[in-house]
N, C-alpha and C. Protein backbone atom coordinates (compact mmCIF):
# COMPACT_ATOMS: atom_id res chain seq x y z
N UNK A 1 -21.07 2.56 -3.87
CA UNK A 1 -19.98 3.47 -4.13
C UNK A 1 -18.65 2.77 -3.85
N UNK A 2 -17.58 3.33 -4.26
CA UNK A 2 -15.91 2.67 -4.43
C UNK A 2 -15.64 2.85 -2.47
N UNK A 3 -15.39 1.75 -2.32
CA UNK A 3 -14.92 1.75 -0.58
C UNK A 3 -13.17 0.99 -0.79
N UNK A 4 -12.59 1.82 -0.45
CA UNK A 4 -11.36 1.24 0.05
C UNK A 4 -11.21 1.03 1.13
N UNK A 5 -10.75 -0.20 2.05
CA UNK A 5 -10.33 0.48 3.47
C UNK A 5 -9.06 -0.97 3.84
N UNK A 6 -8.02 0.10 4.41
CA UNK A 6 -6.96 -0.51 4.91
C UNK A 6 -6.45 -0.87 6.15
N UNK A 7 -5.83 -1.92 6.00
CA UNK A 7 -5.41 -1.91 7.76
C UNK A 7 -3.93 -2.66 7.79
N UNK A 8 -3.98 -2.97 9.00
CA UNK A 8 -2.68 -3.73 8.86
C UNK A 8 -1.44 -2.55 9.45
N UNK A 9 -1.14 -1.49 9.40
CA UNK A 9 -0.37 -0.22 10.13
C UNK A 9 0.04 -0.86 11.28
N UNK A 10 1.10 -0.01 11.89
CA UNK A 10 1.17 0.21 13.26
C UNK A 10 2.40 0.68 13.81
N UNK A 11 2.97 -0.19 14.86
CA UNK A 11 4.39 0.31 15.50
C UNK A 11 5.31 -0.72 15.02
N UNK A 12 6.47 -0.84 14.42
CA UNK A 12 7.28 -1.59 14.15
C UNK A 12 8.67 -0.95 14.10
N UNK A 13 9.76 -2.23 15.08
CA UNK A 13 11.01 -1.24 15.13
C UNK A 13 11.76 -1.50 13.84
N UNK A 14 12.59 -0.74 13.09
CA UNK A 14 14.01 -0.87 12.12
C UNK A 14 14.37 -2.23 12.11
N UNK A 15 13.63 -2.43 10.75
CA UNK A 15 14.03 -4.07 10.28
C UNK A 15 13.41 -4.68 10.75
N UNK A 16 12.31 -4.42 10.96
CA UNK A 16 11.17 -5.33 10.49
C UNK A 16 9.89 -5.16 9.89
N UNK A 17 8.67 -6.06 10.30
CA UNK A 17 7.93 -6.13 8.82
C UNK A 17 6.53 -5.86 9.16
N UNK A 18 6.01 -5.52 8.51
CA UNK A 18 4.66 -5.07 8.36
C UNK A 18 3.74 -5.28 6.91
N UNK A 19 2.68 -5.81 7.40
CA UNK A 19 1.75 -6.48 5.38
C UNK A 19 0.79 -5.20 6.01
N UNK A 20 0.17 -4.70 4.95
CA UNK A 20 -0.97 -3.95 4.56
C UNK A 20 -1.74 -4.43 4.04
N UNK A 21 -3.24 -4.64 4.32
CA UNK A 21 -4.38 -4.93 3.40
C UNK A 21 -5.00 -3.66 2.95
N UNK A 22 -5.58 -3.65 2.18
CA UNK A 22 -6.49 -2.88 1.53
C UNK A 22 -7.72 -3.56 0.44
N UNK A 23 -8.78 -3.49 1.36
CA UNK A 23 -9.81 -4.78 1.19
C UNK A 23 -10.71 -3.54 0.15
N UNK A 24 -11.45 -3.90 -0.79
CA UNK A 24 -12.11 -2.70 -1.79
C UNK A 24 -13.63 -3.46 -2.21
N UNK A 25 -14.22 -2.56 -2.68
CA UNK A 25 -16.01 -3.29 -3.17
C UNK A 25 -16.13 -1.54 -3.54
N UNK A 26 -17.41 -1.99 -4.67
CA UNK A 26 -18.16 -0.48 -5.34
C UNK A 26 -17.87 -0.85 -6.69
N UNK A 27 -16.68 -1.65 -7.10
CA UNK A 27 -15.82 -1.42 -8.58
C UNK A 27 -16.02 -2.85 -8.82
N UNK A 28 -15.19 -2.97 -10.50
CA UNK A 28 -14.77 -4.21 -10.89
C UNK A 28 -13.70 -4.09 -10.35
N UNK A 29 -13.32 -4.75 -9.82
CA UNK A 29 -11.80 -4.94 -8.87
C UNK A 29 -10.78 -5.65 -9.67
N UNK A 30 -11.10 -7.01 -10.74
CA UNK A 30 -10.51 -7.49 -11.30
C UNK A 30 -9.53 -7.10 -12.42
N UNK A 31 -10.42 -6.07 -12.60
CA UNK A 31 -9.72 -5.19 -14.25
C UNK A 31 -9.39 -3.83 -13.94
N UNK A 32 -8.68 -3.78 -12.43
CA UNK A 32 -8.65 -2.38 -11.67
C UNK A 32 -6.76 -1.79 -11.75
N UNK A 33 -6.14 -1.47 -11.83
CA UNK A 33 -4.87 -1.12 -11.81
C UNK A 33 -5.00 -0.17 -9.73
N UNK A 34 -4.30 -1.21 -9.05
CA UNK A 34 -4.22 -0.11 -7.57
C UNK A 34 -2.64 -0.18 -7.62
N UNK A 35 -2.91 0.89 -6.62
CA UNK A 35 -1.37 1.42 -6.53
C UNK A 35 -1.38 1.83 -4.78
N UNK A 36 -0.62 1.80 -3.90
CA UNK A 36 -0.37 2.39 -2.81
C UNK A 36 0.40 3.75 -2.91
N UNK A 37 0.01 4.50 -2.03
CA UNK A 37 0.63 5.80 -1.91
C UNK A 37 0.77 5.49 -0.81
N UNK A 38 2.05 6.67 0.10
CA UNK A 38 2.32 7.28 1.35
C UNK A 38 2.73 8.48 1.49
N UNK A 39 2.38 9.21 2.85
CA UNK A 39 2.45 10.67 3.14
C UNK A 39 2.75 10.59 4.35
N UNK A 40 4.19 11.96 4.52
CA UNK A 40 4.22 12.07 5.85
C UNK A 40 3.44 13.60 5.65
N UNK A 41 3.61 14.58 7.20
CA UNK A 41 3.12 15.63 7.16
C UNK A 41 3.71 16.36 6.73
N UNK A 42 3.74 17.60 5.92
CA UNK A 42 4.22 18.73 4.78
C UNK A 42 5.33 18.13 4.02
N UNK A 43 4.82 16.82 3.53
CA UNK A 43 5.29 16.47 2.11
C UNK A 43 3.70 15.52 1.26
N UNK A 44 4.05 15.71 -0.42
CA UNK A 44 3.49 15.20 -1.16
C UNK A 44 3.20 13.73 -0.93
N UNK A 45 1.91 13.36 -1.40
CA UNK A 45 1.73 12.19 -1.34
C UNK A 45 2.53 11.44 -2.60
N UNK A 46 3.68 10.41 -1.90
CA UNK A 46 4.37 9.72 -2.73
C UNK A 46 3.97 8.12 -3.15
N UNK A 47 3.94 8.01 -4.35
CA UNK A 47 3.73 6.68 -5.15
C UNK A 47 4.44 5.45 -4.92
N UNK A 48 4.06 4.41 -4.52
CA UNK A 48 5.06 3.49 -3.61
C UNK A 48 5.34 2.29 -4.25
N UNK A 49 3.65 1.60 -5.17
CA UNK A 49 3.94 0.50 -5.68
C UNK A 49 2.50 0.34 -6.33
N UNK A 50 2.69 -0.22 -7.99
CA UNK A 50 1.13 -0.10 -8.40
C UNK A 50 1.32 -1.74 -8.87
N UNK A 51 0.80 -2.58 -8.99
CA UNK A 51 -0.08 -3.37 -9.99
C UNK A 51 -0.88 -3.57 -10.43
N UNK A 52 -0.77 -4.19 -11.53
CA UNK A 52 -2.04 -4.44 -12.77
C UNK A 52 -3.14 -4.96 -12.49
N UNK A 53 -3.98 -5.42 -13.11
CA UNK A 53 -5.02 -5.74 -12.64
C UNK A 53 -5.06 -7.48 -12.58
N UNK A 54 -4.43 -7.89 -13.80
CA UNK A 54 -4.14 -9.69 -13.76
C UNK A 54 -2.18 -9.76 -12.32
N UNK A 55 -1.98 -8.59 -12.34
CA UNK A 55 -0.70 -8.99 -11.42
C UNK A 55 0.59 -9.34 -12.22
N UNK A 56 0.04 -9.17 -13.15
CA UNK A 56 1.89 -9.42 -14.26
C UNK A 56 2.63 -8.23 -14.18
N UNK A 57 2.13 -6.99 -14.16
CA UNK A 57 2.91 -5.54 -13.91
C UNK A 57 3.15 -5.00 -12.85
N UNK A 58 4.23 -4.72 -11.99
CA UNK A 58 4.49 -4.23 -10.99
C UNK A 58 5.70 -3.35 -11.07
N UNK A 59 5.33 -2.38 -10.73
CA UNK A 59 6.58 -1.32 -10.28
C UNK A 59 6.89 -0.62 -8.68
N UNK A 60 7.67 -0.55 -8.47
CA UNK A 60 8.07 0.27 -7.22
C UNK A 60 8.87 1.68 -7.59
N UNK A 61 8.52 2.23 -6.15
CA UNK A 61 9.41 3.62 -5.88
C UNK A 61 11.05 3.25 -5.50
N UNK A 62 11.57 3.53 -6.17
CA UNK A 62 13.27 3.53 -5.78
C UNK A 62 13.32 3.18 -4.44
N UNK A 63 12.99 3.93 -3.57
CA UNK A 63 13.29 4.08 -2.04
C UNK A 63 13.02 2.65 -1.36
N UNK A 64 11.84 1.64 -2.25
CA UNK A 64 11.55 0.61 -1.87
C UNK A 64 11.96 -0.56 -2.32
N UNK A 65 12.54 -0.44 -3.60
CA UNK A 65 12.62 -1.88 -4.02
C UNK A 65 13.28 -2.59 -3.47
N UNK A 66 12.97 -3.71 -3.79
CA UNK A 66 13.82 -4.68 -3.40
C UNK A 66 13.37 -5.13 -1.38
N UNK A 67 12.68 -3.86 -0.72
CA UNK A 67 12.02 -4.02 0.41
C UNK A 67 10.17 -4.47 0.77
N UNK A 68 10.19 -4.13 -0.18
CA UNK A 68 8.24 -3.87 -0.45
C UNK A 68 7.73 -5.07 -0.88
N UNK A 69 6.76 -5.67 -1.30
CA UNK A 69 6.43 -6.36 -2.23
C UNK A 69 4.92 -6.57 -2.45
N UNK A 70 3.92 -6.03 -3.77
CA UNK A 70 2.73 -5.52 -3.87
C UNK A 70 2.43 -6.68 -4.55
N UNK A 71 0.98 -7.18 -3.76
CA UNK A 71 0.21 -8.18 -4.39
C UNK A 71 -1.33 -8.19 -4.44
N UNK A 72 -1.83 -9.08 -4.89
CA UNK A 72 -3.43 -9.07 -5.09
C UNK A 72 -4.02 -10.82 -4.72
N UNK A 73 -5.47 -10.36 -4.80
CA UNK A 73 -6.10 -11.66 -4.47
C UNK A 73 -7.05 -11.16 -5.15
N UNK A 74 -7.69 -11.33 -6.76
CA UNK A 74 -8.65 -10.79 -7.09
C UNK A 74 -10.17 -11.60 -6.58
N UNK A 75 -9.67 -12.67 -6.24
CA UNK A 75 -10.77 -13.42 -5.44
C UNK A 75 -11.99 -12.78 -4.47
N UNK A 76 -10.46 -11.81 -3.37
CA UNK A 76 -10.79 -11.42 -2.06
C UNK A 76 -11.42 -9.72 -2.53
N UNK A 77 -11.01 -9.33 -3.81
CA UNK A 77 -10.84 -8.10 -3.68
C UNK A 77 -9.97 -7.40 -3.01
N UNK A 78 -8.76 -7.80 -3.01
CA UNK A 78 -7.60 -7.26 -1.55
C UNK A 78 -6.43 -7.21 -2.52
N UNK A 79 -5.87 -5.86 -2.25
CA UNK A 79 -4.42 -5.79 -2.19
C UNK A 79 -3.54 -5.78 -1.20
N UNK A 80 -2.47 -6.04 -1.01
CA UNK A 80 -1.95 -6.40 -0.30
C UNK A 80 -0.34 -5.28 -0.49
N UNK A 81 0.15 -4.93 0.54
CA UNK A 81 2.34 -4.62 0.84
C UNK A 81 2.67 -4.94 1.86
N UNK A 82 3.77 -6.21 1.40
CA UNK A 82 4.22 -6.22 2.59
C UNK A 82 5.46 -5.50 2.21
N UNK A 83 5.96 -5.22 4.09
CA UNK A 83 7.15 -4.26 3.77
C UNK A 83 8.04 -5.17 5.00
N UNK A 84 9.38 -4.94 4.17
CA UNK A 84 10.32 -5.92 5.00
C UNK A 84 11.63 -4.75 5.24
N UNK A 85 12.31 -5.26 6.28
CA UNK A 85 13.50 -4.63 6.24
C UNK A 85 13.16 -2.85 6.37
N UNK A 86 12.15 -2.59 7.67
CA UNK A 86 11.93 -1.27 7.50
C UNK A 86 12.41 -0.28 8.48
N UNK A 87 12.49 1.12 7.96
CA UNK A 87 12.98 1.83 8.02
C UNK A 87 12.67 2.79 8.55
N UNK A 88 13.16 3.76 9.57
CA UNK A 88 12.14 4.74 10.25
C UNK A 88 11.80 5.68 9.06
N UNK A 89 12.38 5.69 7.57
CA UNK A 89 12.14 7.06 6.72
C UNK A 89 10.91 6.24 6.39
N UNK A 90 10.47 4.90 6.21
CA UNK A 90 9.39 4.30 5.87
C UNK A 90 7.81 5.11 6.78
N UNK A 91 8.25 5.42 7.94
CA UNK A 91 7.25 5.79 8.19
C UNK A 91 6.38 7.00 8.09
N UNK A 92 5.06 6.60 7.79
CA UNK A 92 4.04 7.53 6.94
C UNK A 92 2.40 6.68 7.24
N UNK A 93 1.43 7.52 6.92
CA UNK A 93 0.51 7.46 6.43
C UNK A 93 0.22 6.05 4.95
N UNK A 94 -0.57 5.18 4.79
CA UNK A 94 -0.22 4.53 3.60
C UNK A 94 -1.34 4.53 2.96
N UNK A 95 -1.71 4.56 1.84
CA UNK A 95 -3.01 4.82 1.09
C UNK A 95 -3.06 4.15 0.06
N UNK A 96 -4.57 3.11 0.35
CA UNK A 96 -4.39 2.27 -1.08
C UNK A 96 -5.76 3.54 -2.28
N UNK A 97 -5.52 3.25 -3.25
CA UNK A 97 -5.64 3.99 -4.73
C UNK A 97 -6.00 2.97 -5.76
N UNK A 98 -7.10 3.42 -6.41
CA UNK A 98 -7.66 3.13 -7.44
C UNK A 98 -8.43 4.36 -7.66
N UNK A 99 -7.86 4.88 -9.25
CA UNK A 99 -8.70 5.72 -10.12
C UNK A 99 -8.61 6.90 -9.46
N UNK A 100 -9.48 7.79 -8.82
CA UNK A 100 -9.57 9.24 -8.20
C UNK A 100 -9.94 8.34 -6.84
N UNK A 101 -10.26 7.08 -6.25
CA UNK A 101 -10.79 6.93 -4.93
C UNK A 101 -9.21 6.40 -4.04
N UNK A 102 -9.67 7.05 -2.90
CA UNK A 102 -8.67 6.57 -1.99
C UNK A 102 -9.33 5.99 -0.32
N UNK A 103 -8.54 5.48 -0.27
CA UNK A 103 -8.86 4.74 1.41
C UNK A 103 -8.65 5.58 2.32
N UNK A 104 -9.01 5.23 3.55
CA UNK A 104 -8.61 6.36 4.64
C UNK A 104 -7.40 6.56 5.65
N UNK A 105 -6.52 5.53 4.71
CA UNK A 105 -5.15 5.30 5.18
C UNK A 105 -4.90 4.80 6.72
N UNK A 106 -3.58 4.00 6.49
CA UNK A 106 -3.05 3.34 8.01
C UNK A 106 -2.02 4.21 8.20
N UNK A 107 -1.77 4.03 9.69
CA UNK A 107 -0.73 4.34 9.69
C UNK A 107 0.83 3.64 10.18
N UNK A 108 2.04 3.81 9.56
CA UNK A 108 2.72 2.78 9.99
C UNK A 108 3.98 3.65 10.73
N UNK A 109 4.35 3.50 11.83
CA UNK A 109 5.31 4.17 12.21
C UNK A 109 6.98 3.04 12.72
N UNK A 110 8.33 3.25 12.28
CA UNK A 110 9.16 2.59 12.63
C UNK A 110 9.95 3.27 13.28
N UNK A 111 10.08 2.56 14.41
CA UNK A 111 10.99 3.35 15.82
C UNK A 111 10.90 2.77 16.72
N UNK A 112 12.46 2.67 16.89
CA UNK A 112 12.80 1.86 18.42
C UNK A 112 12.61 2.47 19.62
């Protein structure tokens, strides 16, 4: 079956950095489109950053660009965000995504 699972979360103060893995097996991973989501509590889960499956397509959420940056290792089966330059509104819940399956999310919190 599709296993996502992420790590990499934690405590980090304002302006600085944190990578996310999200290591996956069950699927073809290679020809997979993932995307990260994040959620805080009583708001929607928001769309953060997807790429393609070869890594030529990437988009971000406004709130991130230019801070984020979403990659792959189709080798490892791993996606990867790192997040730079962060922000206490950054902090949330983070969820890597493929198709209807999701991971069981990290969590990343920023605060001094």
């Amino acid at each position: 079956q599709v296993q996502l699972v992420e790590s990499g979360g934690g405590l980090v103060q304002p302006g600085g950095s944190l990578r996310l893995s999200c290591a996956a097996s069950g699927f073809i991973f290679r020809y997979s489109v993932m995307n990260w989501y994040r959620q805080v509590p009583g708001k929607e889960r928001e769309l953060v950053a997807t790429i393609s499956s070869g890594g030529g397509s990437i988009s971000y959420a406004d709130s991130v660009k230019g801070r984020f940056t979403i990659s792959r290792d189709n080798a490892k089966n791993t996606v990867y965000l790192q997040m730079n330059s962060l922000k206490p509104e950054d902090s949330a819940v983070y969820y890597c995504n493929c198709f209807s399956s999701w991971g069981q999310g990290t969590q990343v919190t920023v605060s001094s």
